[in-house]
C-alpha atoms as a PDB file:
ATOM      1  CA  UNK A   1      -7.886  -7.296   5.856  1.00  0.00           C
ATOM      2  CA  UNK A   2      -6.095  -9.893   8.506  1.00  0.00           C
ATOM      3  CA  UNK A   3      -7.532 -13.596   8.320  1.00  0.00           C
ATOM      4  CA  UNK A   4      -7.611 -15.944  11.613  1.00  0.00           C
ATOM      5  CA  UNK A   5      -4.370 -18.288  11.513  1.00  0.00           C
ATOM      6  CA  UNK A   6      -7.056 -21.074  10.784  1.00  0.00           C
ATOM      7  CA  UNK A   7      -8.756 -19.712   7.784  1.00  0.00           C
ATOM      8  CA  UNK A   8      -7.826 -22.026   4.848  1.00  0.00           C
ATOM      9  CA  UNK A   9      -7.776 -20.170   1.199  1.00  0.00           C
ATOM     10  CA  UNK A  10     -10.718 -22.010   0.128  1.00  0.00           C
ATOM     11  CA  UNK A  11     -12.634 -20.488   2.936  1.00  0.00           C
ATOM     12  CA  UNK A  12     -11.030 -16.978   2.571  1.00  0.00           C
ATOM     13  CA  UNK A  13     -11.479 -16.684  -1.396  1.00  0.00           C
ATOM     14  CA  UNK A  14     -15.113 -17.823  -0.937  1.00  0.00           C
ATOM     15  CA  UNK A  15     -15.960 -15.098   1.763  1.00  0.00           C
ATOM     16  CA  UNK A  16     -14.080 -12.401  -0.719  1.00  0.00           C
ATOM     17  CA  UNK A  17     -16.372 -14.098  -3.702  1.00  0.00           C
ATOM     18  CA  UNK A  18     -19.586 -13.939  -1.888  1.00  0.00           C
ATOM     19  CA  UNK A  19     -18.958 -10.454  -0.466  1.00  0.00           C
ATOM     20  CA  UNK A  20     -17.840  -8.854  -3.645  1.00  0.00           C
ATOM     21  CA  UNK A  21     -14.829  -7.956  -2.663  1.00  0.00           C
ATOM     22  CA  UNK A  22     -11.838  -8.315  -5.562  1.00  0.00           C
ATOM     23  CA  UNK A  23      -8.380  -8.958  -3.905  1.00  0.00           C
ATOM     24  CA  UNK A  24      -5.948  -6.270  -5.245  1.00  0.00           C
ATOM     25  CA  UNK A  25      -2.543  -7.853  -3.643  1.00  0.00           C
ATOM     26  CA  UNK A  26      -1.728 -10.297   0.034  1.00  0.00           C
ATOM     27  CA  UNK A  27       0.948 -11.324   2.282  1.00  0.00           C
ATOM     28  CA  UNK A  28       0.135 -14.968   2.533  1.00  0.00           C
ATOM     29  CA  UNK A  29       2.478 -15.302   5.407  1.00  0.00           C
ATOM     30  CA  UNK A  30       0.689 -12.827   8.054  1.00  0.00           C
ATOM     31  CA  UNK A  31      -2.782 -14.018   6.468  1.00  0.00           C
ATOM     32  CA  UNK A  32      -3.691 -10.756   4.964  1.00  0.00           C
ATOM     33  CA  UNK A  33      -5.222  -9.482   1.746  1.00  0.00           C
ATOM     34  CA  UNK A  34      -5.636  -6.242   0.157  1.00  0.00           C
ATOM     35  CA  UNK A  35      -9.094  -5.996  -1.573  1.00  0.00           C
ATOM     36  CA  UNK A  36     -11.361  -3.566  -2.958  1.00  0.00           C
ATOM     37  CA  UNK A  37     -15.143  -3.448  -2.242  1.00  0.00           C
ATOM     38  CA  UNK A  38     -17.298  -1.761  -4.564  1.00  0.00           C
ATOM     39  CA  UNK A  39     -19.023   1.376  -3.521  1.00  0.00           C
ATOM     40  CA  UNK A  40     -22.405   0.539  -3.548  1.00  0.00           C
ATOM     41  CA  UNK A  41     -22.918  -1.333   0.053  1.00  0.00           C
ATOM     42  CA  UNK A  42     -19.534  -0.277   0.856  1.00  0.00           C
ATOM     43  CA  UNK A  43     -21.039  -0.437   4.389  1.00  0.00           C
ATOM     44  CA  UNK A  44     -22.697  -3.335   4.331  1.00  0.00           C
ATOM     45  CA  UNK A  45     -19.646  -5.347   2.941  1.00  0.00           C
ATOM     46  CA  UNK A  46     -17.771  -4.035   5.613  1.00  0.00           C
ATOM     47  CA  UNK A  47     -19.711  -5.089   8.316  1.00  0.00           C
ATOM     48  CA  UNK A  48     -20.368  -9.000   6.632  1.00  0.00           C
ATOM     49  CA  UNK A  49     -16.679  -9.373   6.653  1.00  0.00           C
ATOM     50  CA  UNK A  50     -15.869  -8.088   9.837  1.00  0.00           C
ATOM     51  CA  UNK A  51     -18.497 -10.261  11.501  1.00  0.00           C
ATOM     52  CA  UNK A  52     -17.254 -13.613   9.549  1.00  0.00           C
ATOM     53  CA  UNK A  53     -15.584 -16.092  12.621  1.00  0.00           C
ATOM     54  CA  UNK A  54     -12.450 -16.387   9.876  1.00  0.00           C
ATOM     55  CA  UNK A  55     -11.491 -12.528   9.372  1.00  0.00           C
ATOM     56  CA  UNK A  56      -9.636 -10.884  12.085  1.00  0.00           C
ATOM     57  CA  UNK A  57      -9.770  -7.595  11.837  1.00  0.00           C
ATOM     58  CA  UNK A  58     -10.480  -5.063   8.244  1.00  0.00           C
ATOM     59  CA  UNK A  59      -9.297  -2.007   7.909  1.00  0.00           C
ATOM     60  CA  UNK A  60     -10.067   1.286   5.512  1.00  0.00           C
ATOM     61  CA  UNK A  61      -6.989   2.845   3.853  1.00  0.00           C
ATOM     62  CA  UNK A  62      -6.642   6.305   4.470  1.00  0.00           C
ATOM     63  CA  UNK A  63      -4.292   8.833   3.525  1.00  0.00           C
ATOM     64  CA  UNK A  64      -1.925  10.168   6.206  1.00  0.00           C
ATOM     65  CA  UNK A  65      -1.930  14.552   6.083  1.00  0.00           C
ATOM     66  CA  UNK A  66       1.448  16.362   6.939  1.00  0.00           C
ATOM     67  CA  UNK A  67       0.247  18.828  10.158  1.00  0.00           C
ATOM     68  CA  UNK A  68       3.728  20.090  10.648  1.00  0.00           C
ATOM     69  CA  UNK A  69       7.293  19.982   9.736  1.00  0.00           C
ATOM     70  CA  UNK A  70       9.003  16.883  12.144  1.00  0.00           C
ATOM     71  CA  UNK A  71      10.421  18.931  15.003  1.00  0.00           C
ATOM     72  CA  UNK A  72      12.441  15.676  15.957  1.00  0.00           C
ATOM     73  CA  UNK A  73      16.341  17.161  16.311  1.00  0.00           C
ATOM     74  CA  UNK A  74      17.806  13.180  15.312  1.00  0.00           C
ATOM     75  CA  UNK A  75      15.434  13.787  12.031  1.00  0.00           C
ATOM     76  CA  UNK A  76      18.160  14.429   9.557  1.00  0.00           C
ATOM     77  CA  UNK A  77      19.741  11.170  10.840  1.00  0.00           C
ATOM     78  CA  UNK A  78      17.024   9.366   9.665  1.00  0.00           C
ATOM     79  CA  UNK A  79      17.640   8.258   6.374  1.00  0.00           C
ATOM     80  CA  UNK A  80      14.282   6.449   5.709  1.00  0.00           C
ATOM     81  CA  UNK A  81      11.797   9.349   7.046  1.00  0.00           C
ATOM     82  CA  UNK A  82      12.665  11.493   3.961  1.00  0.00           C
ATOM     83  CA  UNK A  83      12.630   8.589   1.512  1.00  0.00           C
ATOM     84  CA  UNK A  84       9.210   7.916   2.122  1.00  0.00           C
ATOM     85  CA  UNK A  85       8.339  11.837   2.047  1.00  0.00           C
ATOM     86  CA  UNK A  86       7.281  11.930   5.857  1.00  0.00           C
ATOM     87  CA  UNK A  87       7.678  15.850   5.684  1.00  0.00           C
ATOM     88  CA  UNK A  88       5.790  16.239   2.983  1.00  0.00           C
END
């Protein structure tokens, strides 16, 4: 999840407290924490920290699903795509 630029960490940790929500990890310089909500009111978590004034935007992790083999001709010249198993 992606905090407003104004959102102090008092402010932030208290929303996360009150909601739940346990941060796993952040990247205090783009104002965004990684957290885990437990399953039971999964939904209604969701929705009480999307409509707080201080959060900017949350967003569910999903897994990514290979539908085909990169048909991209400059692939092999990509060093990174393979690294990070994009074909597979």
């Amino acid at each position: 999840m992606t905090f407003t630029a104004g959102a102090d960490d008092a402010a932030e940790a208290a929303l996360l407290s009150g909601a739940g929500a346990t941060e796993t990890a952040s990247v205090p310089v783009l104002h965004m924490r990684f957290i885990d909500i437990p399953e039971d009111g999964f939904a209604a978590v969701l929705d009480e920290l999307r409509a707080s004034p201080i959060v900017a935007s949350v967003d569910i992790d999903r897994e990514r699903s290979v539908e085909a083999t990169p048909d991209d001709t400059a692939y092999p010249e990509q060093w990174a795509l393979p690294k990070i198993g994009w074909d597979q």
